[in-house]
N, C-alpha and C. Protein backbone atom coordinates (compact mmCIF):
# COMPACT_ATOMS: atom_id res chain seq x y z
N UNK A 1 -52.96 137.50 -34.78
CA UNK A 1 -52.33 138.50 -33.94
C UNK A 1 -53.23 138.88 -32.78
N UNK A 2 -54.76 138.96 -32.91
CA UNK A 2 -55.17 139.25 -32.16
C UNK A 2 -55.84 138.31 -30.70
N UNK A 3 -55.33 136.67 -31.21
CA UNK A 3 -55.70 136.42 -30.56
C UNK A 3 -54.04 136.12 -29.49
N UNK A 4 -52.73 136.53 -30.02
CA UNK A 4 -51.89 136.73 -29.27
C UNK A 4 -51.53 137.30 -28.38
N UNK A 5 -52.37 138.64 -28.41
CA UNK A 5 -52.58 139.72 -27.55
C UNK A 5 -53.23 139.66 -26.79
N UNK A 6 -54.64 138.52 -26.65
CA UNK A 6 -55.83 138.34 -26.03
C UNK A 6 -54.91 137.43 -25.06
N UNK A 7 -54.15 136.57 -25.38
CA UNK A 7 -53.69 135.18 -24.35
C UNK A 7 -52.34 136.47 -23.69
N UNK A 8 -52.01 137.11 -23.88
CA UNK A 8 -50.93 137.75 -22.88
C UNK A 8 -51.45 138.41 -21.88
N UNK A 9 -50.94 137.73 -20.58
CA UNK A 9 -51.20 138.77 -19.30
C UNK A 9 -51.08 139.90 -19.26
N UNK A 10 -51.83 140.87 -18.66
CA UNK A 10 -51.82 142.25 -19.04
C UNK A 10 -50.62 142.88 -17.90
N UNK A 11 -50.38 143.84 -18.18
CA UNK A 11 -49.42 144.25 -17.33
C UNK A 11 -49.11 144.49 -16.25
N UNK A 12 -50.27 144.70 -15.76
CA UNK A 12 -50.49 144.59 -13.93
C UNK A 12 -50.32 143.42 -13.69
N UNK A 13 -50.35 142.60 -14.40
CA UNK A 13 -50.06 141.41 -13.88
C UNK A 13 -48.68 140.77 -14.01
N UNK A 14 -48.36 141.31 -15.24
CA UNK A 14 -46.55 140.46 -15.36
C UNK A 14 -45.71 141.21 -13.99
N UNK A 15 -46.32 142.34 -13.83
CA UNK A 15 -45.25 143.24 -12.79
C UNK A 15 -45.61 142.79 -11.35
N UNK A 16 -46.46 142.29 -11.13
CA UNK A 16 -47.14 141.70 -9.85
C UNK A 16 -46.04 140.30 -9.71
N UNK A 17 -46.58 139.80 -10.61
CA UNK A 17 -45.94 138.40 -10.85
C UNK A 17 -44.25 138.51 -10.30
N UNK A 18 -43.82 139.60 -10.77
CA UNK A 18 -42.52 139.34 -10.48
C UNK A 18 -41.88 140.11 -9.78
N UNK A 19 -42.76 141.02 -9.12
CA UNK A 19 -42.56 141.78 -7.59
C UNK A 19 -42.56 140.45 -6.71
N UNK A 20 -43.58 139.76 -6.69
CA UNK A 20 -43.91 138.58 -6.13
C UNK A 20 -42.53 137.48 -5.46
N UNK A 21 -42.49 137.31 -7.44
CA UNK A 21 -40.98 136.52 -7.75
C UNK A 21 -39.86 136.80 -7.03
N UNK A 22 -39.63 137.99 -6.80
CA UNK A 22 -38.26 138.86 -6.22
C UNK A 22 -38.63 138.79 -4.49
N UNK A 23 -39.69 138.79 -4.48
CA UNK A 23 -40.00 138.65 -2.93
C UNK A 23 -40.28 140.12 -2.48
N UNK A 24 -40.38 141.25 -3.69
CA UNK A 24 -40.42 142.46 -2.88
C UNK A 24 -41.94 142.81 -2.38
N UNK A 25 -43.25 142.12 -2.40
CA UNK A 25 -44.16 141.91 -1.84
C UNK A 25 -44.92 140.76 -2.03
N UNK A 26 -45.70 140.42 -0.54
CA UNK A 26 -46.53 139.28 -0.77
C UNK A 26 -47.88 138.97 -1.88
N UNK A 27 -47.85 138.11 -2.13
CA UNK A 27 -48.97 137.92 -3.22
C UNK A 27 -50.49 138.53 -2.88
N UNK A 28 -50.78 138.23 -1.74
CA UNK A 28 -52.14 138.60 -1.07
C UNK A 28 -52.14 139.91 -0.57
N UNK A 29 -50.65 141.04 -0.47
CA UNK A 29 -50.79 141.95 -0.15
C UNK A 29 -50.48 142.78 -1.49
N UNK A 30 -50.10 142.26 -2.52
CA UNK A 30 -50.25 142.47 -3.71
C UNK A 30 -52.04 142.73 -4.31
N UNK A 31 -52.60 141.42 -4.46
CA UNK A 31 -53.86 141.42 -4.61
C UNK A 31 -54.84 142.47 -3.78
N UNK A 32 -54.61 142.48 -2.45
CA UNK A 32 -55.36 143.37 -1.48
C UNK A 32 -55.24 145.16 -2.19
N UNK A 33 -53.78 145.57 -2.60
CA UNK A 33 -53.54 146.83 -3.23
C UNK A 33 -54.38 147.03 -4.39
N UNK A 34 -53.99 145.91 -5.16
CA UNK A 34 -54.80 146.02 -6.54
C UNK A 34 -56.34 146.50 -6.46
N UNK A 35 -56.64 145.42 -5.49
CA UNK A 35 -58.64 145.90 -5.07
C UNK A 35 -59.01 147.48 -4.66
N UNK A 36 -58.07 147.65 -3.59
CA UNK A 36 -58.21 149.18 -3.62
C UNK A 36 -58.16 150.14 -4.37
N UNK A 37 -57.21 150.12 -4.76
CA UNK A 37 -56.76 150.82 -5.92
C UNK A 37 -57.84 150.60 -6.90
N UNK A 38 -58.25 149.81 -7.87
CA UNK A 38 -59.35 149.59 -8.59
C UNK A 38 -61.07 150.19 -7.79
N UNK A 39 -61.15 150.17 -6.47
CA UNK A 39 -62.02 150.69 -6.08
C UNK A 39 -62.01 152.70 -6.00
N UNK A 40 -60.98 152.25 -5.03
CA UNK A 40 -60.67 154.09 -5.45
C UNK A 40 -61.40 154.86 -6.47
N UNK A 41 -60.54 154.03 -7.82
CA UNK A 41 -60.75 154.28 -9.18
C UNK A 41 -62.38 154.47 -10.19
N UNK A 42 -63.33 153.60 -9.36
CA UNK A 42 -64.55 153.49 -9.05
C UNK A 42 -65.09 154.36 -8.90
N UNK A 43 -64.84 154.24 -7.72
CA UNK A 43 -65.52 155.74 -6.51
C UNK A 43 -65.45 156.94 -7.80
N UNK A 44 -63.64 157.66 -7.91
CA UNK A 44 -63.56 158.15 -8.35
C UNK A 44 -64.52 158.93 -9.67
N UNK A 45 -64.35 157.50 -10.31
CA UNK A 45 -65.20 157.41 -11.30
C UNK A 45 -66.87 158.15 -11.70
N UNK A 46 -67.24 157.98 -10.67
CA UNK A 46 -68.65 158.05 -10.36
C UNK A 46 -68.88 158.97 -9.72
N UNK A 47 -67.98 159.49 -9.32
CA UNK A 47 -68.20 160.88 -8.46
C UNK A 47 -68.39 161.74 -9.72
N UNK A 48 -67.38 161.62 -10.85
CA UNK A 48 -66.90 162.48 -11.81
C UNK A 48 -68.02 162.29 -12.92
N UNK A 49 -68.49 161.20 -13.06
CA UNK A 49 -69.93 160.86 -13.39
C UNK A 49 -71.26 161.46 -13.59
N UNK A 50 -71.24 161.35 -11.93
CA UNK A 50 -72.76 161.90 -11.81
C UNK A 50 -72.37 163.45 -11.49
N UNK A 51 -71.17 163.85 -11.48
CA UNK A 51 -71.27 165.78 -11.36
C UNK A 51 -71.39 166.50 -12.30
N UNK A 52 -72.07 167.79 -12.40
CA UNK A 52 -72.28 168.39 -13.89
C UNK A 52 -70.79 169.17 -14.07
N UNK A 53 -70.01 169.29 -14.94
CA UNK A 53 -69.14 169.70 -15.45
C UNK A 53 -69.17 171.31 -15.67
N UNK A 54 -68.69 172.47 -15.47
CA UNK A 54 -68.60 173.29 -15.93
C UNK A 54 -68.59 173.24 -17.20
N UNK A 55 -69.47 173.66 -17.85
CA UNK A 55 -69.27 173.92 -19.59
C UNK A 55 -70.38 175.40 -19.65
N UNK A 56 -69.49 176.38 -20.89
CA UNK A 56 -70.55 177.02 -21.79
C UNK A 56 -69.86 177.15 -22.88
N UNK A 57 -70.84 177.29 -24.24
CA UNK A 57 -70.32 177.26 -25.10
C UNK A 57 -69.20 178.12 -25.40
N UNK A 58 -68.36 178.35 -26.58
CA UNK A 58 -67.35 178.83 -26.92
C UNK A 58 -67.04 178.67 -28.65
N UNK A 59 -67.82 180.12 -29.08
CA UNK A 59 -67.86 179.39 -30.32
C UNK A 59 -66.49 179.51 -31.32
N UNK A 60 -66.42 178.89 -32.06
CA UNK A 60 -64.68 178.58 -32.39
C UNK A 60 -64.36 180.04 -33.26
N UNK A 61 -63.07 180.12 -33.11
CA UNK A 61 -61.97 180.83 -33.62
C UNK A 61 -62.28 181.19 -34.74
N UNK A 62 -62.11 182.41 -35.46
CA UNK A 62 -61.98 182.02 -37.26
C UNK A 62 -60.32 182.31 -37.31
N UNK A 63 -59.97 181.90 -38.46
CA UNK A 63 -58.67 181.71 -39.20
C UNK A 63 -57.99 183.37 -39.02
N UNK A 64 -57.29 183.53 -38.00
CA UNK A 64 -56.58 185.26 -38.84
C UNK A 64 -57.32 185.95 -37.81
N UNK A 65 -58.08 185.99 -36.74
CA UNK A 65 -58.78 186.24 -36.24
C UNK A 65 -58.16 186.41 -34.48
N UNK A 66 -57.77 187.63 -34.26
CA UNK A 66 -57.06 187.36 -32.70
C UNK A 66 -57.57 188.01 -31.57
């Protein structure tokens, strides 16, 4: 099973494939979106990364307790 799952194109790709197919965009302007988009995602990434998060503790609830 698992190696059935390993050989199937992942989903960005079956839907590419057949945007493609239909003609509702070009392949290379397909690919060109994808890169961005995956970079964006990057960026994103790393911004969210290296920033310190608001946190202080919060110590938990007791049962019955409002």
């Amino acid at each position: 099973m698992y190696e059935r799952v390993k050989r199937h194109p992942n989903v960005r790709q079956v839907y590419t494939d057949r945007l493609v197919k239909r003609r509702d965009v070009e392949a290379k302007l397909a690919k060109e979106m994808a890169k961005k988009f995956k970079s964006e995602l990057q960026t994103l990434h790393q911004k969210v990364k290296n920033s310190d998060l608001p946190y202080s503790y919060q110590p938990p609830k007791r049962p019955g307790a409002s």
